[in-house]
C-alpha atoms as a PDB file:
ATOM      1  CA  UNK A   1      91.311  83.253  93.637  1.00  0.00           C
ATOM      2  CA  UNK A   2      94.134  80.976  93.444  1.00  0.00           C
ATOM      3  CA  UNK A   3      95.902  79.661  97.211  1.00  0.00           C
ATOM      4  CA  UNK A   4      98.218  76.779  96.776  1.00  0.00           C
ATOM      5  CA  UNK A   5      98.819  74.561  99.805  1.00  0.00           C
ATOM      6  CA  UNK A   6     102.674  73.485 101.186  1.00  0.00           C
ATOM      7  CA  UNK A   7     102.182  70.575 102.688  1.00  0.00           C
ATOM      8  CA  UNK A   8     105.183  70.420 104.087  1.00  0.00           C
ATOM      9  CA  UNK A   9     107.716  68.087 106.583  1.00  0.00           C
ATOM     10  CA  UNK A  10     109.085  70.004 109.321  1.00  0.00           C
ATOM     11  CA  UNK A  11     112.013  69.800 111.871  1.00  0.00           C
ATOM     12  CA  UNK A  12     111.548  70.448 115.325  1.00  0.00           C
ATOM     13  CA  UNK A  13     113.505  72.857 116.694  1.00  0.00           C
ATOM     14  CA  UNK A  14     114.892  73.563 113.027  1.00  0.00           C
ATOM     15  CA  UNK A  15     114.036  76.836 112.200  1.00  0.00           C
ATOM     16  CA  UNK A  16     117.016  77.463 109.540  1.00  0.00           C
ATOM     17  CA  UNK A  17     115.926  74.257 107.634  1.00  0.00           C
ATOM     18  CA  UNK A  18     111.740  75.135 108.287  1.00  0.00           C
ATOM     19  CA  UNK A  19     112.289  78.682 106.918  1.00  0.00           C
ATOM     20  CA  UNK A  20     114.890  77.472 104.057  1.00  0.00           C
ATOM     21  CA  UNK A  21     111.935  75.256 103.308  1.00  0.00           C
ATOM     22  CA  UNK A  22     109.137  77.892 103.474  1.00  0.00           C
ATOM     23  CA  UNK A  23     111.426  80.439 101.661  1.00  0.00           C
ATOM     24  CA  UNK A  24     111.884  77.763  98.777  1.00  0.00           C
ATOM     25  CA  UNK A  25     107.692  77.238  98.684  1.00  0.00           C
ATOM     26  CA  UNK A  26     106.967  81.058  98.575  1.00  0.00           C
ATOM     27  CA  UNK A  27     109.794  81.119  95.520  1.00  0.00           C
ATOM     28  CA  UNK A  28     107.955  78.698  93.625  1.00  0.00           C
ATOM     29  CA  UNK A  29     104.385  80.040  93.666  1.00  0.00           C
ATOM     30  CA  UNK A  30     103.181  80.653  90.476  1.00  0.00           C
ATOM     31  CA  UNK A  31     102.523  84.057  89.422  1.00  0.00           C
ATOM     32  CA  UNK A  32      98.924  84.415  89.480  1.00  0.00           C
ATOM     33  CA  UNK A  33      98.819  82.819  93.312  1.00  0.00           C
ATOM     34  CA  UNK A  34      97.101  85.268  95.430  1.00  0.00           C
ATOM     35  CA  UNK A  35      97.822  83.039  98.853  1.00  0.00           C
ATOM     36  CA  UNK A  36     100.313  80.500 100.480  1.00  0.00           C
ATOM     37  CA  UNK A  37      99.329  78.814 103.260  1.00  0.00           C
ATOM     38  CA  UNK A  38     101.746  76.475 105.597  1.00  0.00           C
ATOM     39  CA  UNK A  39     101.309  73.710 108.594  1.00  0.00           C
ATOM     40  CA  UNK A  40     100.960  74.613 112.141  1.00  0.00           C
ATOM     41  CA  UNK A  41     104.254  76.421 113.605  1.00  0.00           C
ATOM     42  CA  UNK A  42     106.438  75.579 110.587  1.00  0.00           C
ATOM     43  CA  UNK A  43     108.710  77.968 110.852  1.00  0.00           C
ATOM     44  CA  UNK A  44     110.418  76.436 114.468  1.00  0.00           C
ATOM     45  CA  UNK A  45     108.322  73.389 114.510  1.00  0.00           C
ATOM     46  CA  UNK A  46     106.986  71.916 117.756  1.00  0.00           C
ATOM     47  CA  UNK A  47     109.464  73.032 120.679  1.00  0.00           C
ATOM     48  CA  UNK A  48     109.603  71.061 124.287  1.00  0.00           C
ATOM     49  CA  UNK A  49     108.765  72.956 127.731  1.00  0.00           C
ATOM     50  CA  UNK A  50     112.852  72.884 127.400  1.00  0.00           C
ATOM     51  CA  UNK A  51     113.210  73.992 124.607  1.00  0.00           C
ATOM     52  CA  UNK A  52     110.792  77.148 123.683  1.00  0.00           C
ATOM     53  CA  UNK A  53     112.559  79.455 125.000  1.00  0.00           C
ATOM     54  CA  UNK A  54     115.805  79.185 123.141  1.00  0.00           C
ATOM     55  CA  UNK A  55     113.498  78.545 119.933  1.00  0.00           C
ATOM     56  CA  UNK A  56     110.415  80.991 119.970  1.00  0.00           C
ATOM     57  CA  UNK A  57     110.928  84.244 118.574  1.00  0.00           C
ATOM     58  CA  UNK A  58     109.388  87.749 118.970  1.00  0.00           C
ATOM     59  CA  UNK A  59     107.145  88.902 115.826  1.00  0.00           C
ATOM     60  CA  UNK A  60     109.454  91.629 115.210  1.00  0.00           C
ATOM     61  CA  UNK A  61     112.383  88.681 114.676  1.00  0.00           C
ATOM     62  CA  UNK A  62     114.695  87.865 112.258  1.00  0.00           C
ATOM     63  CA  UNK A  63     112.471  84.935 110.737  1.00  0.00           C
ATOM     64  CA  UNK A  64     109.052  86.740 110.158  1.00  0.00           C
ATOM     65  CA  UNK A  65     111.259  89.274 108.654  1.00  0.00           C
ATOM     66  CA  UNK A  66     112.925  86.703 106.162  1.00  0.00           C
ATOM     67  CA  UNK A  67     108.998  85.206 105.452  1.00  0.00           C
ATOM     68  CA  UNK A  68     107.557  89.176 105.167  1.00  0.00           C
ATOM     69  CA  UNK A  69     110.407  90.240 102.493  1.00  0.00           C
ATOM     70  CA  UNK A  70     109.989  87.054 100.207  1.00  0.00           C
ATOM     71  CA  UNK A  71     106.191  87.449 100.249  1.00  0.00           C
ATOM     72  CA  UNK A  72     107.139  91.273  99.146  1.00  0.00           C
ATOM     73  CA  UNK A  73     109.499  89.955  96.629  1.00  0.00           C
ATOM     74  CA  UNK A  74     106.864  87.769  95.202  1.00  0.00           C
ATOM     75  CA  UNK A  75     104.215  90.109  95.996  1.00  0.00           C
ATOM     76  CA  UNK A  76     102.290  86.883  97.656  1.00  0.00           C
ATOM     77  CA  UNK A  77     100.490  86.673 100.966  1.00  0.00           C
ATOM     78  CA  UNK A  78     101.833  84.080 103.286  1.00  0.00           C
ATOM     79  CA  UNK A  79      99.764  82.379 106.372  1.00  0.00           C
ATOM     80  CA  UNK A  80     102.245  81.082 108.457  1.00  0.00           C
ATOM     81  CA  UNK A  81     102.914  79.586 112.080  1.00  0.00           C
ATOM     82  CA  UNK A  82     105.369  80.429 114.420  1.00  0.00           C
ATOM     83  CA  UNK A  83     106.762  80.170 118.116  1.00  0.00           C
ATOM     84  CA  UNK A  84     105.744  83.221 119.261  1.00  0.00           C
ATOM     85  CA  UNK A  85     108.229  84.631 122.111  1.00  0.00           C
ATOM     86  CA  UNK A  86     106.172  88.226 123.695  1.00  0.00           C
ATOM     87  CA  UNK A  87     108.312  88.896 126.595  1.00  0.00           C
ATOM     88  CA  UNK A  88     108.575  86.028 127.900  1.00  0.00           C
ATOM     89  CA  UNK A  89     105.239  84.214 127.220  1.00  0.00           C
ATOM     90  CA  UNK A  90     105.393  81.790 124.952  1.00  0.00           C
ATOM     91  CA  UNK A  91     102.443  80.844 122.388  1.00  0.00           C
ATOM     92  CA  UNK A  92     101.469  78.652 119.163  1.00  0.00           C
ATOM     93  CA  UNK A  93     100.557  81.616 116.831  1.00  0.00           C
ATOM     94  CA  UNK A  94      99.760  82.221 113.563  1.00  0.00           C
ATOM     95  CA  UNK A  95     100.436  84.839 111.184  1.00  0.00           C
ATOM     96  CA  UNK A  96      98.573  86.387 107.909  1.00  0.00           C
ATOM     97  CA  UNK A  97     101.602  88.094 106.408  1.00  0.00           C
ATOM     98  CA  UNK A  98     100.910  90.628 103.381  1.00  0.00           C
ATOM     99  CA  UNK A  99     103.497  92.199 100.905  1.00  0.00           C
ATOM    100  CA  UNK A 100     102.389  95.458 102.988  1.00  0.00           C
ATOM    101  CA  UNK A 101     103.236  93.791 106.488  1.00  0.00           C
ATOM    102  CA  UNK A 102     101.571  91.540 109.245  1.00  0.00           C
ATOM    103  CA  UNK A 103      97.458  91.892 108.533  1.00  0.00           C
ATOM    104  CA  UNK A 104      96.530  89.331 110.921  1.00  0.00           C
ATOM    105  CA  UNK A 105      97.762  87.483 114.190  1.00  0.00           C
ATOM    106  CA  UNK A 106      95.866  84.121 115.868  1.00  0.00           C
ATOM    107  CA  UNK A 107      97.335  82.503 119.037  1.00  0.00           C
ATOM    108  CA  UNK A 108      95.969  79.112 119.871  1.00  0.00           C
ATOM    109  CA  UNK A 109      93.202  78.880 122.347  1.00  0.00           C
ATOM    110  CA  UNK A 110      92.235  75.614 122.405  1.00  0.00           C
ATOM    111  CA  UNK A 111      95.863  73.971 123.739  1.00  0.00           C
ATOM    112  CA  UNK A 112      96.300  70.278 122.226  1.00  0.00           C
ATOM    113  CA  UNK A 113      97.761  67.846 125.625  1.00  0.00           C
ATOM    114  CA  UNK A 114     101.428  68.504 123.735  1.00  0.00           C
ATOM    115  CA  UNK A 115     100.901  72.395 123.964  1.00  0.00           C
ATOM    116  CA  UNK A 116     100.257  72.032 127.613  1.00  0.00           C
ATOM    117  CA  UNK A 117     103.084  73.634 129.696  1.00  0.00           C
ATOM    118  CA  UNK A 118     105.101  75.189 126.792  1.00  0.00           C
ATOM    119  CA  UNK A 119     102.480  77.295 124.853  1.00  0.00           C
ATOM    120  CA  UNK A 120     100.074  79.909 127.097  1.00  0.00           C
ATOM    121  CA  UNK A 121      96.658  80.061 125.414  1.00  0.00           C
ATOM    122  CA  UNK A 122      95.405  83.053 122.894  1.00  0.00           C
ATOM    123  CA  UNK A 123      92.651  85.324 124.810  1.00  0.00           C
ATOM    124  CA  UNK A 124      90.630  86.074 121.571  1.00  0.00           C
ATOM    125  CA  UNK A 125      89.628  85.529 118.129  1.00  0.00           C
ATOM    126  CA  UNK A 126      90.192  87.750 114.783  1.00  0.00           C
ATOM    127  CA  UNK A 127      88.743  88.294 111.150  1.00  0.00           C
ATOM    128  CA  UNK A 128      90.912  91.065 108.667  1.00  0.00           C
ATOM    129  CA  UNK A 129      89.705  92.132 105.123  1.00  0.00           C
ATOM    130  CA  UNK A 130      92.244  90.672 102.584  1.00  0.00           C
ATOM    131  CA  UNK A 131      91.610  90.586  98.844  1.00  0.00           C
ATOM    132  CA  UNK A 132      88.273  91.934  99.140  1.00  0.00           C
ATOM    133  CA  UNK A 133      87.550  88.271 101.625  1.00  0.00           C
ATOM    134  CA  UNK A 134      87.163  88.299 105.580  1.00  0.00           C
ATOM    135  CA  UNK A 135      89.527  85.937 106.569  1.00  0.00           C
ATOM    136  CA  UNK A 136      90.216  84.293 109.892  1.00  0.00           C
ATOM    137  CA  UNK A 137      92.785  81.845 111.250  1.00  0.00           C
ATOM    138  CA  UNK A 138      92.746  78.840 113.444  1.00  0.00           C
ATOM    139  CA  UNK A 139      95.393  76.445 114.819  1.00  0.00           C
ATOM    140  CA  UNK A 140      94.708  72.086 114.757  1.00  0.00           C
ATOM    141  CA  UNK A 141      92.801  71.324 117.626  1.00  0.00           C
ATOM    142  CA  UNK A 142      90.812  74.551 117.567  1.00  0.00           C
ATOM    143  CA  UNK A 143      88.939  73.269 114.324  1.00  0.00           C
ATOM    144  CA  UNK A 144      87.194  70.886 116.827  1.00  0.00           C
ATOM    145  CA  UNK A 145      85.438  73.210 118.439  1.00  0.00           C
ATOM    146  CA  UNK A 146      82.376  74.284 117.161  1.00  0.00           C
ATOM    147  CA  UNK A 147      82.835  77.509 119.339  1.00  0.00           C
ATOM    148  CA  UNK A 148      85.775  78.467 117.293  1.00  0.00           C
ATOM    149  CA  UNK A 149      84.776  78.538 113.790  1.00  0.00           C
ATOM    150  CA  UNK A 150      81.384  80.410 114.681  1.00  0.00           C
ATOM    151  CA  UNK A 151      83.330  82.862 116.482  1.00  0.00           C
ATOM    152  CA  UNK A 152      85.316  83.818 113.437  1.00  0.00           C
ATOM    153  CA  UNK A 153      81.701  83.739 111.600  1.00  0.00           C
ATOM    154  CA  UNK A 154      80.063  86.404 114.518  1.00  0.00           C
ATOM    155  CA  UNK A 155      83.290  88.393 113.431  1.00  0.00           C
ATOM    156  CA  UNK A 156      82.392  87.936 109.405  1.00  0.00           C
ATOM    157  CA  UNK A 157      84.774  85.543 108.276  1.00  0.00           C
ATOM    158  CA  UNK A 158      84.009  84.366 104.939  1.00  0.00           C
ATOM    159  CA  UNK A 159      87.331  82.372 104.431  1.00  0.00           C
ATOM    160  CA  UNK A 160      88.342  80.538 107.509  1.00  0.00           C
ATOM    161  CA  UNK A 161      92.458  79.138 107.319  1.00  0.00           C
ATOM    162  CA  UNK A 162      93.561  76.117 109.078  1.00  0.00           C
ATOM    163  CA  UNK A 163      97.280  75.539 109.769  1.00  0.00           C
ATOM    164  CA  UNK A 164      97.674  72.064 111.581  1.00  0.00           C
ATOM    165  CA  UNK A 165      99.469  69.664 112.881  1.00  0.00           C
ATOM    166  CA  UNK A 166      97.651  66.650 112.930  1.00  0.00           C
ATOM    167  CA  UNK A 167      99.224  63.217 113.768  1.00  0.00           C
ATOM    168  CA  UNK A 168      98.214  59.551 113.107  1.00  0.00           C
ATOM    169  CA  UNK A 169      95.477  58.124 114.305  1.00  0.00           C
ATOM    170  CA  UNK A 170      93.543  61.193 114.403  1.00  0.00           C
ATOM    171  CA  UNK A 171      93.693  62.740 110.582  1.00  0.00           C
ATOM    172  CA  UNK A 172      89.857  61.147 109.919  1.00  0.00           C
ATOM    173  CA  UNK A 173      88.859  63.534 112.594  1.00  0.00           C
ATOM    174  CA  UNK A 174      90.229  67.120 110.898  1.00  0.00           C
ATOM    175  CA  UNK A 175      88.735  65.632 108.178  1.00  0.00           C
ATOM    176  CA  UNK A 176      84.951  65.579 109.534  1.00  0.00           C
ATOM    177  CA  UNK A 177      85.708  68.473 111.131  1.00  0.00           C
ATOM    178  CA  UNK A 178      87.041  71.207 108.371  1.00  0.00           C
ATOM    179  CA  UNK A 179      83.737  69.929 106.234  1.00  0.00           C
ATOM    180  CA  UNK A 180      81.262  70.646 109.441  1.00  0.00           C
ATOM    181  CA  UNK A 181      82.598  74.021 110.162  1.00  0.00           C
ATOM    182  CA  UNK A 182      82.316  75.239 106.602  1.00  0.00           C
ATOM    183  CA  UNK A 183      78.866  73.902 106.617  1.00  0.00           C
ATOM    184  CA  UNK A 184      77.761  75.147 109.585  1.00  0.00           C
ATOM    185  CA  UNK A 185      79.034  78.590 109.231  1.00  0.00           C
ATOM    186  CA  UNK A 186      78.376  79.059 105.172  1.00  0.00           C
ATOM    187  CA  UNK A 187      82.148  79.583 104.668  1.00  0.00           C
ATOM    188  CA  UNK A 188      85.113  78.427 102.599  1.00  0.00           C
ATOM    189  CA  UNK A 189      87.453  76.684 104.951  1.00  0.00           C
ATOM    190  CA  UNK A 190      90.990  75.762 103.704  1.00  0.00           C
ATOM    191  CA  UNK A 191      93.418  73.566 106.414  1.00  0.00           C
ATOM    192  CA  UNK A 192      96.969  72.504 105.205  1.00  0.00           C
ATOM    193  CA  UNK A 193      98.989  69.872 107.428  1.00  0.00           C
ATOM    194  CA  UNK A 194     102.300  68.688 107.997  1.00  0.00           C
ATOM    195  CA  UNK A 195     103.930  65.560 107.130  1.00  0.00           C
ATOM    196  CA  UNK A 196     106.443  63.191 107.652  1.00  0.00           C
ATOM    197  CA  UNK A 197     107.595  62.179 111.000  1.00  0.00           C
ATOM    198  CA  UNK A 198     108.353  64.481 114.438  1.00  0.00           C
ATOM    199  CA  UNK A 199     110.032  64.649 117.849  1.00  0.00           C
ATOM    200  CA  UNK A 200     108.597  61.298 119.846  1.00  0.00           C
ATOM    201  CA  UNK A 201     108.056  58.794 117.040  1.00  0.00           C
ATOM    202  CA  UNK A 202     104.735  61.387 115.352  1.00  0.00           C
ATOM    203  CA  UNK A 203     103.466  60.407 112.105  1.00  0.00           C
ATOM    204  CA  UNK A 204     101.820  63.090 110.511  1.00  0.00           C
ATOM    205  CA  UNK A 205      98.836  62.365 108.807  1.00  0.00           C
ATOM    206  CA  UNK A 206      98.743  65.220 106.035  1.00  0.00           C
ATOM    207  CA  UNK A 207      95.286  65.701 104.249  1.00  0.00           C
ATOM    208  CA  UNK A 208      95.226  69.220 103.642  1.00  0.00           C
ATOM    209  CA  UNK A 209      92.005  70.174 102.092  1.00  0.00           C
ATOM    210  CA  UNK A 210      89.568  72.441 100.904  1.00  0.00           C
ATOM    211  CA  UNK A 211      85.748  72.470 101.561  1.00  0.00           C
ATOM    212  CA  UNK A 212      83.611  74.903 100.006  1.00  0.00           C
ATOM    213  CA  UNK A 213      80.501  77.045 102.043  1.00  0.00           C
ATOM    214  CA  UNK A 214      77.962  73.948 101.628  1.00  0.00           C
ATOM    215  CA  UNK A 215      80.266  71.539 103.394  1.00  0.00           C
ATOM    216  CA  UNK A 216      81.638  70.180  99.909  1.00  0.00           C
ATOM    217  CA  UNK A 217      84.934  68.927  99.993  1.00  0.00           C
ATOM    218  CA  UNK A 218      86.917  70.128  96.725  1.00  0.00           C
ATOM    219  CA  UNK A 219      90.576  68.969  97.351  1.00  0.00           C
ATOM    220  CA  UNK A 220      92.160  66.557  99.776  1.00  0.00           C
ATOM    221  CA  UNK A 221      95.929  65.688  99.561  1.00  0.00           C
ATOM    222  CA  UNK A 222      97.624  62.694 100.346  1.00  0.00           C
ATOM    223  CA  UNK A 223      99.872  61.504 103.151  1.00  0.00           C
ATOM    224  CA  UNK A 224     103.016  63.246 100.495  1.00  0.00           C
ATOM    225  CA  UNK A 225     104.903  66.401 100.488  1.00  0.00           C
ATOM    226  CA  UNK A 226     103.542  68.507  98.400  1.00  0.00           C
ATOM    227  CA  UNK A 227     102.620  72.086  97.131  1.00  0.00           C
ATOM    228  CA  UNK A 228      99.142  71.937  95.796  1.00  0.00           C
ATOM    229  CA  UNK A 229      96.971  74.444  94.115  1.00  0.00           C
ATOM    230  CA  UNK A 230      93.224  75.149  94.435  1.00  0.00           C
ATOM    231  CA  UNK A 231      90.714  78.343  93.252  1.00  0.00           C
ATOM    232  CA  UNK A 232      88.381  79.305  95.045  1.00  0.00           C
ATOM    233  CA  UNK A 233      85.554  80.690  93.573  1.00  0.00           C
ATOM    234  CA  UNK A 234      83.816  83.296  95.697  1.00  0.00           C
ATOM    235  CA  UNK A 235      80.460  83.668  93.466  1.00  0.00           C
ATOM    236  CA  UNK A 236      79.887  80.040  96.222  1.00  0.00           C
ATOM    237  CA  UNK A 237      79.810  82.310  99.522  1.00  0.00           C
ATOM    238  CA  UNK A 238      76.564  84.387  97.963  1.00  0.00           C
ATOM    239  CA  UNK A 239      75.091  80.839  96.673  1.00  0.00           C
ATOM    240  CA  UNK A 240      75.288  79.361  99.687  1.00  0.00           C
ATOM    241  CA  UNK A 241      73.705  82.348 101.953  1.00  0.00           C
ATOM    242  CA  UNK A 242      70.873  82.881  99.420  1.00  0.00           C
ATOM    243  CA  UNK A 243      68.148  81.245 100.704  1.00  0.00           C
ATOM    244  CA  UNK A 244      69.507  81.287 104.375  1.00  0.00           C
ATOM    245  CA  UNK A 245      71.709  82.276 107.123  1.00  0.00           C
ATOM    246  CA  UNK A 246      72.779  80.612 110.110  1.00  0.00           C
ATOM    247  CA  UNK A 247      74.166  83.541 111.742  1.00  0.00           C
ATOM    248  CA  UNK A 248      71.170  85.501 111.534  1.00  0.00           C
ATOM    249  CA  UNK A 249      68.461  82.564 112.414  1.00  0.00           C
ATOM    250  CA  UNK A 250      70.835  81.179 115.277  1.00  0.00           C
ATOM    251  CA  UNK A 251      69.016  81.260 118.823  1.00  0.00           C
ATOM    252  CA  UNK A 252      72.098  81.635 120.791  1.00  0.00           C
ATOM    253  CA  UNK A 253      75.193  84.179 120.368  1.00  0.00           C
ATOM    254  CA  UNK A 254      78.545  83.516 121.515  1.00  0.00           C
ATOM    255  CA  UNK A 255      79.763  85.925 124.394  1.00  0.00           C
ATOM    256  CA  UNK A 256      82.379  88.491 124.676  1.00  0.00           C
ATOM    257  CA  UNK A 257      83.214  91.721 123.627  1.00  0.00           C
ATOM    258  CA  UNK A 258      83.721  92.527 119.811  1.00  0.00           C
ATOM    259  CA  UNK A 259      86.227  94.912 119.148  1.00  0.00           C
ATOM    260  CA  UNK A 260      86.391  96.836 115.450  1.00  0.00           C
ATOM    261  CA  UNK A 261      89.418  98.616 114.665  1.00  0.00           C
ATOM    262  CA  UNK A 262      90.159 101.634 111.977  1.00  0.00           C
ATOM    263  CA  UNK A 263      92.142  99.194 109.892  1.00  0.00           C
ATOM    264  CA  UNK A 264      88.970  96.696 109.079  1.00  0.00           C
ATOM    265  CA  UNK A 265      90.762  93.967 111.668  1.00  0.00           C
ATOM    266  CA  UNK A 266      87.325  92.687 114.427  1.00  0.00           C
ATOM    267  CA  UNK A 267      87.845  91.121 117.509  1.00  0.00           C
ATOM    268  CA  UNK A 268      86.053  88.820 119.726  1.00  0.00           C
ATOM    269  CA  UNK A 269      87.426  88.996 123.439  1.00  0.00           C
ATOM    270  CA  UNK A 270      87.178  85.308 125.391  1.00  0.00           C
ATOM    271  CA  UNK A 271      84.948  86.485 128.430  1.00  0.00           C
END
């Protein structure tokens, strides 16, 4: 399966010029791409406490609308992250986005010290069947939880997505950290970051990557802009589970209550 990787600048507060940008990427896939995958929030960028609210943007808006109809017109699947506006509440969310419509939404749980007073945090976790993969999203600093990944594992996830937003000095640690949790949970995991520079003198520190289910790094990017592509070959999830499982020889379980729904989407609740 072939996912390239836009590893992209961003404007804060720029939506027109983030989704120009996005639009342009999705345009550009090759044919046989199956997946596009963008940083954290790249469609608005990071907004301020003062800012969010003029910024964010229900899911039913005008700019998922503009990302859903390209990825129909390309017939392409699109991860994606937004400013979520729902009512009123504002969160850092991100969005599996299908030719047939919206398969998969992740809020942020884990809140970075920047998220802190203009994002609220996500209440749960989700897997979807796409392509014949489970797939499951998180957001930057979530990828440094243990807790996270191996929730999206208890749910199935074979194919765990990463949009971040990781700055200088800390790229070294997504680094460690995307290899561990495809390791320790027998799954692909792919994370694509930003870079360039953002609001308050941010560097970031780019990286995107792909690690296979042992924990094997196949691609890492550079510090550039760039739209990269990768394959992954599934025939490496059954490899790697073969001889064992860490899900089923794992002494503890993570808590809360799993919800399946008729579509094929599971949910873990945060208790």
């Amino acid at each position: 399966m072939k996912v390239e990787l836009a590893q992209l600048p961003g404007q804060d507060n720029g939506t027109a010029q983030n989704l120009d940008s996005a639009l342009q990427a999705i345009a550009a896939c090759a044919d046989d791409t199956a997946l596009i995958v963008f940083p954290e929030t790249h469609l608005m960028g990071f907004p301020s406490s003062e800012t969010v609210a003029q910024v964010a943007e229900p899911l039913t808006g005008p700019t998922v609308a503009a990302v859903l109809a390209a990825a129909q017109a390309k017939n392409i699947a699109v991860v994606i992250g937004v400013a979520e506006n729902d009512g009123g509440r504002f969160y850092n969310t991100t969005l599996l986005i299908t030719p047939q419509g919206l398969a998969l939404r992740y809020r942020k749980t884990h809140l970075w010290a920047s998220d802190r007073g203009v994002f609220s945090a996500g209440d749960r976790y989700a897997t979807c069947v796409w392509n014949g993969v489970r797939v499951g999203l998180l957001i930057c600093y979530d990828i440094e939880f243990p807790e996270s990944a191996r929730a999206l594992a208890q749910l199935g996830a074979e194919l765990i997505i990463v949009t971040n937003g990781n700055m200088d000095p800390y790229g070294p640690t997504h680094r460690t950290a995307i290899m561990a949790r495809a390791q320790e949970n027998q799954a692909f995991a792919l994370m694509v970051n930003r870079v360039g520079g953002g609001d308050g003198g941010l560097v970031f520190a780019g990286g995107s990557a792909l690690v296979d289910p042992f924990g094997a790094q196949l691609f890492e990017a550079g510090r550039e802009p760039g739209q990269f592509s990768v394959e992954l070959d599934l025939a490496q999830l059954h490899a790697a589970r073969r001889d064992y499982r860490y899900l089923e020889d794992q002494r503890l379980r993570l808590p809360g209550e799993v919800v399946e729904h008729a579509n094929g989407l599971r949910e873990l609740l945060i208790p």
